[in-house]
Protein backbone atom coordinates (compact mmCIF):
# COMPACT_ATOMS: atom_id res chain seq x y z
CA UNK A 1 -43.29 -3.61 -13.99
CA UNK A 2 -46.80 -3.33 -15.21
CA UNK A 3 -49.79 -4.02 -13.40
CA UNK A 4 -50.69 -7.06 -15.85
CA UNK A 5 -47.38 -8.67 -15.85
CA UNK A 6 -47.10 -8.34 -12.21
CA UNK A 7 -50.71 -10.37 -11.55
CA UNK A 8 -49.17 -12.58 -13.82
CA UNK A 9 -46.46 -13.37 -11.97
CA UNK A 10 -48.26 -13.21 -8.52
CA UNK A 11 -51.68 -15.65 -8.84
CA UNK A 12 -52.43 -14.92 -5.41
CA UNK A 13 -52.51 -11.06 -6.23
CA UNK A 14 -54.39 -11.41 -9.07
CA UNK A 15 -57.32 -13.57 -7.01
CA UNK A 16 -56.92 -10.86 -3.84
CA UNK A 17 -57.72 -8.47 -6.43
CA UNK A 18 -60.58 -10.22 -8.61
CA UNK A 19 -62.33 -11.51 -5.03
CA UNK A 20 -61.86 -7.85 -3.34
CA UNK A 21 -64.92 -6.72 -5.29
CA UNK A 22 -67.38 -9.15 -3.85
CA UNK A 23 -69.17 -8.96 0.01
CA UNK A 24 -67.82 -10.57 2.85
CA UNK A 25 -69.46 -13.60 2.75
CA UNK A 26 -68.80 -14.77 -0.93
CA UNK A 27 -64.78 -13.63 -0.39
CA UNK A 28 -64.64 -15.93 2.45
CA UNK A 29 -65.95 -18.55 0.48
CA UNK A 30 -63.66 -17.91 -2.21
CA UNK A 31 -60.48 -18.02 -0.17
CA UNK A 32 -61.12 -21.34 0.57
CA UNK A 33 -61.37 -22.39 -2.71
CA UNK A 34 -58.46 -20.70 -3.88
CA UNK A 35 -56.32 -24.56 -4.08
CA UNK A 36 -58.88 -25.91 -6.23
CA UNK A 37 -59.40 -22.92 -8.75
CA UNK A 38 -55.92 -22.28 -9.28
CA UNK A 39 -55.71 -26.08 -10.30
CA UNK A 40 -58.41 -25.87 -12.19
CA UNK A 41 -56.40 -23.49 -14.45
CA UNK A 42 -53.30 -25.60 -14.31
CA UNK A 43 -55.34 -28.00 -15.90
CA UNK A 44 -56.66 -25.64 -18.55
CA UNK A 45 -53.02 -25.06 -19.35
CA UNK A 46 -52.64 -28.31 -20.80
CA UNK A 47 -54.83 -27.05 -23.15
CA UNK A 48 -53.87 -23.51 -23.48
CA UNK A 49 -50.92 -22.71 -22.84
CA UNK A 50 -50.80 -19.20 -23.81
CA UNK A 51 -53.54 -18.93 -21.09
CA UNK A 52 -53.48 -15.87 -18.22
CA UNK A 53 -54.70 -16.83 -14.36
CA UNK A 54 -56.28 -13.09 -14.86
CA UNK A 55 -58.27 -14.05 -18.15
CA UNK A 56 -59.20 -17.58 -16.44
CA UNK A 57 -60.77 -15.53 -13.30
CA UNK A 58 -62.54 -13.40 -15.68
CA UNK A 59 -64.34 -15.85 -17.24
CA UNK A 60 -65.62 -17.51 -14.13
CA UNK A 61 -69.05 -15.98 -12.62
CA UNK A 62 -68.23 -15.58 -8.91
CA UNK A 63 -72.09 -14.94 -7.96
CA UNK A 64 -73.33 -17.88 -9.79
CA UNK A 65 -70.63 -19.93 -8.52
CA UNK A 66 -71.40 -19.06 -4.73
CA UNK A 67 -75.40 -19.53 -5.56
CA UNK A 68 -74.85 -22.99 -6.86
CA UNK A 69 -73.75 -24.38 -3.01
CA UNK A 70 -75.86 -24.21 -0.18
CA UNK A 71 -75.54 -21.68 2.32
CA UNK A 72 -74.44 -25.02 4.60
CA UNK A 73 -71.53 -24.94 1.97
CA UNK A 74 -71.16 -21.62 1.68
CA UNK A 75 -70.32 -21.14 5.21
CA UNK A 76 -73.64 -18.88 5.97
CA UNK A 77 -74.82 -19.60 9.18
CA UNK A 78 -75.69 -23.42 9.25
CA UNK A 79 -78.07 -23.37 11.85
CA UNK A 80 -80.22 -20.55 10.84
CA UNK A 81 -81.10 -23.00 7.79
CA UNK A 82 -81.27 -26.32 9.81
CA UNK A 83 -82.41 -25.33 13.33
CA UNK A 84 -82.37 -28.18 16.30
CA UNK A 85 -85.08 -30.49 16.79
CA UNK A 86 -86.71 -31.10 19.39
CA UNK A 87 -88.59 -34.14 20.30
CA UNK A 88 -91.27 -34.27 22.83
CA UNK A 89 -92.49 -37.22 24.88
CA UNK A 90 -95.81 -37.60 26.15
């Protein structure tokens, strides 16, 4: 069985394999929007229904996607970016 066929066949290979090439922080982030890209292609379907899950992750931009949330979002250490506050009484 080809390679192609087989990421086909397997959407969950063929994401492991697309989001393997980005850092740590932007695969975690990824994996937990797995549910909602894979249904974004399902609705693309409709459309296309000739239409690959590997050619659908190709055409999204995985850096511009994570730069578009906040790091809050993103999972990147939320209190570096909104420290506590502290409130002094005199």
């Amino acid at each position: 069985m080809p390679l192609t066929s087989f990421l086909d066949s397997q959407p969950q290979a063929a994401f492991a394999t697309r989001i393997n090439r980005l850092d740590e922080p932007q695969r975690r982030f990824f994996l937990r929007r797995y549910n909602e890209l894979y249904g974004q292609y399902l609705s693309n379907l409709a459309q296309n229904p000739r239409a690959r899950f590997t050619d659908f992750l190709g055409g999204l931009d995985f850096n511009r996607d994570f730069q578009a949330f906040s790091p809050e979002l993103r999972g990147e250490y939320p209190r570096q970016f909104r420290p506590p506050t502290r409130i002094l009484r005199y």
